[in-house]
Each structure stands twice: as C-alpha cells, then as structure tokens.
Protein backbone atom coordinates (compact mmCIF):
# COMPACT_ATOMS: atom_id res chain seq x y z
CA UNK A 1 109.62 16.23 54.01
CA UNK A 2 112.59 18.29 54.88
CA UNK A 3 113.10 19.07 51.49
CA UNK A 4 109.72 20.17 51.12
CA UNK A 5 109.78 22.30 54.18
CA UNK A 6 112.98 24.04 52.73
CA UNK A 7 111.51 24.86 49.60
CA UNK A 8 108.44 26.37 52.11
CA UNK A 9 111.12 28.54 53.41
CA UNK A 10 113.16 29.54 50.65
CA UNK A 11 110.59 30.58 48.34
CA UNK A 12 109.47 33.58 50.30
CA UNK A 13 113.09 34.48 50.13
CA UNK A 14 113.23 34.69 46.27
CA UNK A 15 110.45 36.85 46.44
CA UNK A 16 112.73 39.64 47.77
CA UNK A 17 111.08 42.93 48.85
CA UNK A 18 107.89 42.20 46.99
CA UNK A 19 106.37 39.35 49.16
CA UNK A 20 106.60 41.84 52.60
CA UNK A 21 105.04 44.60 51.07
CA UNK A 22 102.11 42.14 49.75
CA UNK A 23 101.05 41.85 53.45
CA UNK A 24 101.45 45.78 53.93
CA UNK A 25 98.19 46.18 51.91
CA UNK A 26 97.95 48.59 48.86
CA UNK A 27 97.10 51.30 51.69
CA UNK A 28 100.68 51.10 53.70
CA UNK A 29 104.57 51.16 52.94
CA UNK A 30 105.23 50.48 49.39
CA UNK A 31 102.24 48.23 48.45
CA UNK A 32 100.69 51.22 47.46
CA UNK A 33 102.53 51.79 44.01
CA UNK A 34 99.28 49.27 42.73
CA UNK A 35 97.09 51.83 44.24
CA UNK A 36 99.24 54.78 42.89
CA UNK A 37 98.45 53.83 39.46
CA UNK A 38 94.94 53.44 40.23
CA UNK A 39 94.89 56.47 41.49
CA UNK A 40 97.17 58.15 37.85
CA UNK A 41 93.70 56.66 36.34
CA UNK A 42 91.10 58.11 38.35
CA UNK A 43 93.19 61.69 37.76
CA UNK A 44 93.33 60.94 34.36
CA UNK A 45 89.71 60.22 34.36
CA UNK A 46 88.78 64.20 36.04
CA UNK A 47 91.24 65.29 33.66
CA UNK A 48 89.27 64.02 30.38
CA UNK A 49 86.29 65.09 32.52
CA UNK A 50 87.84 68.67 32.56
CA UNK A 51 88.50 68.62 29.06
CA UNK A 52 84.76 67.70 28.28
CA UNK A 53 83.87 70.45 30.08
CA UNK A 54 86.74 72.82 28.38
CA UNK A 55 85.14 71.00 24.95
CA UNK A 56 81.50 72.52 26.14
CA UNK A 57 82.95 76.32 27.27
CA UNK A 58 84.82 76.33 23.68
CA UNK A 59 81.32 75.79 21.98
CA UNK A 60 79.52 78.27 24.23
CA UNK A 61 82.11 80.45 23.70
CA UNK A 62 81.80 80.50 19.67
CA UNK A 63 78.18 81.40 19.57
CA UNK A 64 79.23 84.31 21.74
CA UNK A 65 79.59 87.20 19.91
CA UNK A 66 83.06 88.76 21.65
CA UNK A 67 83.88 92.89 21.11
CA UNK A 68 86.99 94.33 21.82
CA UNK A 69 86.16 97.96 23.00
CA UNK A 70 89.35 99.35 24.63
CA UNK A 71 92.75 98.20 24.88
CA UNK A 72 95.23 100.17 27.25
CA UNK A 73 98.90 100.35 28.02
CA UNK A 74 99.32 100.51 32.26
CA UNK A 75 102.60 100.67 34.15
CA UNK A 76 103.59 99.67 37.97
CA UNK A 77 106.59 101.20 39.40
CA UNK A 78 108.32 98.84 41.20
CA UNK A 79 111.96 98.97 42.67
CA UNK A 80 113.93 98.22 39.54
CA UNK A 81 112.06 100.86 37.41
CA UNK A 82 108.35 100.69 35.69
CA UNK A 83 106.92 96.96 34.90
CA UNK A 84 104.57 97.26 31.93
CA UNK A 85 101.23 95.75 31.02
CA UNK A 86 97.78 95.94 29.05
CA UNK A 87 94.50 96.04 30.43
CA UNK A 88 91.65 94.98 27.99
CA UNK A 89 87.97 96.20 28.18
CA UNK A 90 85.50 93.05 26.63
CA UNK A 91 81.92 93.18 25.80
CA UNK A 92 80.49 90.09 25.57
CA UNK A 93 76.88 89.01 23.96
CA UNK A 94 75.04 86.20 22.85
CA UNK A 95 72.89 88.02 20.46
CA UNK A 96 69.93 86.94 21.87
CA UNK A 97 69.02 89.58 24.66
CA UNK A 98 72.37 88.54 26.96
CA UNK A 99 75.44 90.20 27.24
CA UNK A 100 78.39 91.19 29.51
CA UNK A 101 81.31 92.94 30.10
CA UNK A 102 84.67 92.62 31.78
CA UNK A 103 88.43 93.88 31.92
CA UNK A 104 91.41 91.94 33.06
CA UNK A 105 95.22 92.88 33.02
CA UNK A 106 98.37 91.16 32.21
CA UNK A 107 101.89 91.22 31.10
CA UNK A 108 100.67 90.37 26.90
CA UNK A 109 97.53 91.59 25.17
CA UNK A 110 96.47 88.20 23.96
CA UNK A 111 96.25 87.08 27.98
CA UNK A 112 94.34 89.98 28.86
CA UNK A 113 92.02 89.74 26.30
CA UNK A 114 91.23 86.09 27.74
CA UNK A 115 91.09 87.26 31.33
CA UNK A 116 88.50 90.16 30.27
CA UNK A 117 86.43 88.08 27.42
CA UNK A 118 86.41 85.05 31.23
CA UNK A 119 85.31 87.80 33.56
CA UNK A 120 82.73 89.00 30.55
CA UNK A 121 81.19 86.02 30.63
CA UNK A 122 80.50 85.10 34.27
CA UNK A 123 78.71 88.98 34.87
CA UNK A 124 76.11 88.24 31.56
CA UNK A 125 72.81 89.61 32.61
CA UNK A 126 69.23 89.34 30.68
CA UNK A 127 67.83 92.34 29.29
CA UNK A 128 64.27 92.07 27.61
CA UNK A 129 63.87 92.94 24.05
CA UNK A 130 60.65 93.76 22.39
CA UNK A 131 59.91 92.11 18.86
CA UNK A 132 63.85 90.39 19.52
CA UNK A 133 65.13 93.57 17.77
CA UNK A 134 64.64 96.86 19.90
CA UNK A 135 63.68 97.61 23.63
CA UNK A 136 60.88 97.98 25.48
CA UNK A 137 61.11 101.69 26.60
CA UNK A 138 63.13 104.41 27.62
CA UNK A 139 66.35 104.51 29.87
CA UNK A 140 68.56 106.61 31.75
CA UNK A 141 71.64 105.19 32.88
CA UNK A 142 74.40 106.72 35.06
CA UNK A 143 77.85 105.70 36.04
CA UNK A 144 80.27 108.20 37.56
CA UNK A 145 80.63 110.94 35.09
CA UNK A 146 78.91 109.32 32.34
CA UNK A 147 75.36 109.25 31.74
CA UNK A 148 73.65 108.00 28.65
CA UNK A 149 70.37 107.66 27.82
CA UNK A 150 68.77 105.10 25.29
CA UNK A 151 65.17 104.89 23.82
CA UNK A 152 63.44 102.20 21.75
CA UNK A 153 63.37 102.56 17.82
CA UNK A 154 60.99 101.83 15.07
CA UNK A 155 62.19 98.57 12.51
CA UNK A 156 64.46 100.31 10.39
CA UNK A 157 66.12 102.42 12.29
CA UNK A 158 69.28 101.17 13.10
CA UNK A 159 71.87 101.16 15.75
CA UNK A 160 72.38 104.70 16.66
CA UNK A 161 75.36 104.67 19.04
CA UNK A 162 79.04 105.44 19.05
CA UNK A 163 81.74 103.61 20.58
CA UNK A 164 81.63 101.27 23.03
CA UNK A 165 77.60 101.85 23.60
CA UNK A 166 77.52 100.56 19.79
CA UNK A 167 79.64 97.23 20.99
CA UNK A 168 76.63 96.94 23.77
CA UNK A 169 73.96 96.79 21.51
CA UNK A 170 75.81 94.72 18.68
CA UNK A 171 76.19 92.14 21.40
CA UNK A 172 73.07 92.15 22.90
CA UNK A 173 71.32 91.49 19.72
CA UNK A 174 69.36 95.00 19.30
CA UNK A 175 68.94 96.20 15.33
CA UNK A 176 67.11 99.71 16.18
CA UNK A 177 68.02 101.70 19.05
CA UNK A 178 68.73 105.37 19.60
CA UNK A 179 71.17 106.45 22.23
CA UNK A 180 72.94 109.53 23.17
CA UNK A 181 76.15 110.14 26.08
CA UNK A 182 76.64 112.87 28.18
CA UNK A 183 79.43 114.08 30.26
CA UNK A 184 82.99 111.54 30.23
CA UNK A 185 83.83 109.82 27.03
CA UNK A 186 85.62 107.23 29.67
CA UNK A 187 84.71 103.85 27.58
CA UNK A 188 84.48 101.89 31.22
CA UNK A 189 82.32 104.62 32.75
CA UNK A 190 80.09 104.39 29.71
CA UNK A 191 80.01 100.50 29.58
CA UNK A 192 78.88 100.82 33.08
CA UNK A 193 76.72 103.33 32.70
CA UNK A 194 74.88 101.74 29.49
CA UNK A 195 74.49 98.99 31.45
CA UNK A 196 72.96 100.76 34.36
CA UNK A 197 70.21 101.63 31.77
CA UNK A 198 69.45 98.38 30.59
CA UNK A 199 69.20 96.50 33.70
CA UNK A 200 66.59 98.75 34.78
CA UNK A 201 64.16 97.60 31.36
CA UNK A 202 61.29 95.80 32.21
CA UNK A 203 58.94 94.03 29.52
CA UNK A 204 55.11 94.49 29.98
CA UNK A 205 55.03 90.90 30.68
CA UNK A 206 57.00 90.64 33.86
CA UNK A 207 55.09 93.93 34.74
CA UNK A 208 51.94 91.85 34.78
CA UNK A 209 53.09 88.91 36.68
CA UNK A 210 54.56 91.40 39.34
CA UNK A 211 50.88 93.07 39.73
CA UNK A 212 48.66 90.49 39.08
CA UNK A 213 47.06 91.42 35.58
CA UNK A 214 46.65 90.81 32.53
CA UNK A 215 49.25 91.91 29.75
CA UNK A 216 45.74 92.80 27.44
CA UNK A 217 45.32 95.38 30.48
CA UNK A 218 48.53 97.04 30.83
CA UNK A 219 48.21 97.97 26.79
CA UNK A 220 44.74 99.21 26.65
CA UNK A 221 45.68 101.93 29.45
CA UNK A 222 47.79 103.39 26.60
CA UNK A 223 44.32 104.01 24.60
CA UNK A 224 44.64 101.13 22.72
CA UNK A 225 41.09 98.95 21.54
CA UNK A 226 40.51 95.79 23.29
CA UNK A 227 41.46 93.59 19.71
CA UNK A 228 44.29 95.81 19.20
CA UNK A 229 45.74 95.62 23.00
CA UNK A 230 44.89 91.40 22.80
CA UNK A 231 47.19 91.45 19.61
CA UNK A 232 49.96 93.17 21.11
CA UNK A 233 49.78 90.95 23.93
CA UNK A 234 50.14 88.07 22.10
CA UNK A 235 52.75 89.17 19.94
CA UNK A 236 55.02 89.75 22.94
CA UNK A 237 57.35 87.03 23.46
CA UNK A 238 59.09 88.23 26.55
C-alpha cells in the first residue's frame, strides 16, 4: 500500500508543468495553447471564407467592362522637397445598363488604377435603356463648367461621343447615342456631368407605375394608334 500511494504521488510529478495547467482549463494560464490552435482554425476558416468571397469579386469583376479615361501625374510638397504620385480616373460598366466611375491616388499607377476601378464599382448606378441599345430621351447634364447634353439615336447610328463621354457609353452598354460638350474639356467635370444626365432618364415604364397608368396610355398621347401604342408597350423591357 505504501508503494502504491507513492506511485499516487509521484506520478503527478512526472507530469511536470503539463498536469497544473490541465486543471487551469483551456480558458486560463497556459491551458489555452489547445484553444489557441482552435482558434488558428477558426481564423483560417474566415480566411478561406474571405478568399471565396475574393474568388466571387474576381468573377464579377471580369464581366465588368473596365475604361481607363485619364491618368495624371500629382505632387505634395512636403518638408524634404515634392513627393510624387498618380491619380487615375476609371469608368466602370457592366454593359448591361450599369456603370460607374471613380478616381483614387497612390504612389504607382498600377495601385491607383485598383483604388479607382474599387471606388468605380461601389458608386454603379442603373440607367434605363430603350430596345438594350439607346436611351429613352433627351438629357442635359451639368457639372461645374461642363455641360453636355445627350439624345437618343436611331439603330445604326453609333456612338457619337468623344473622350471620356465615349468610355460612358461603351460601358454602359449603349450602341447609338448622340452627344455633344460644352464649356471645360476637364475629363472629371465631364464624367460627372454625363452622369448628371443619365441619372435623370426615366423609362415610360417607371413613369407609369409612378402615376398610376397604363404604359399603352403614356404612348398614344404621342399620336400613336391604340395597336401601335399596345406594341410599343410590349416591346419595352424596362
């Protein structure tokens, strides 16, 4: 028996450091190393999550259809002399009546191209297109110095813009448009300004919701017959 009651004792002893800390809990002292590697899992877990999502932004971001429309040198004076940098202007579309623009600045062109093309993509807004190819109607748009004004287009016709306002439309998905700028050749004041124009398009659809009608009865106001108005009507998707 007192052998037995030695070997009780002793083997605790053997154990060293690691049978205290068993009784600390994986919460306390150094018991928690089992829980720290837990823990390197369930990080490595949101980290394969993240990359699942970075997996789903790389495949939205190849049926985007990216523009480059300005690229420009910019300097800060700072104590030691001037620190230089680029600052990229991004137009960014998903050919399908969507599209966006943004600028961002950094040290390399490459990393302000990224920062722009991000910023691009989180101020998209929805513009309605008529047959998918041209708009609806008429637009003024006015930014600053710039003003531009763009008008709907027969199949055919073309993109008729210069520029940047040709990177808008190339984006956006439009085939036939005719545009024209007045005033500053500034291409952010006519980005902004284009853009000005086209959130303000409105598709006879929406107009009908918004007033309680009939789409049929918006086009037959224009002189159209009953059939031809009903065909229209149909015909318009958005």
């Amino acid at each position: 028996m007192a052998d037995e009651n030695t070997n009780e004792v002793v083997a605790p002893v053997e154990g060293g450091e690691g049978a205290p800390t068993e009784g600390r809990g994986p919460g306390r002292g150094r018991g928690n190393r089992g829980g720290g590697d837990r823990n390197r899992g369930e990080r490595g877990g949101r980290g394969r999550r993240d990359d699942r999502r970075g997996n789903r932004d790389e495949e939205q971001g190849e049926e985007l259809i990216e523009k480059l429309v300005h690229i420009n040198r910019v300097s800060k004076t700072v104590k030691g002399g001037k620190r230089f940098g680029f600052a990229a202007l991004v137009v960014v579309g998903d050919g399908k009546g969507r599209a966006g623009f943004g600028h961002g600045k950094a040290r390399e062109v490459p990393e302000a191209i990224s920062k722009a093309t991000a910023a691009a993509k989180k101020a998209m807004v929805r513009v309605p297109l008529k047959e998918g190819r041209t708009l609806h109607h008429d637009g003024l748009g006015h930014f600053g110095a710039g003003k531009v004004t763009v008008r709907s287009a027969p199949a055919g016709t073309g993109i008729i813009a210069g520029g940047p306002m040709r990177a808008v439309f190339e984006s956006l998905g439009v085939a036939d448009v005719v545009t024209k700028s007045n005033g500053t050749s500034n291409p952010y004041n006519m980005i902004r300004a284009t853009f000005a124009a086209l959130v303000e398009q409105t598709s006879p659809k929406s107009v009908a919701q918004r007033r309680g009608k009939k789409v049929a009865d918006l086009l037959r106001r224009g002189g159209a017959s009953a059939d031809v108005a009903q065909a229209d009507a149909e015909a318009i998707a958005e």
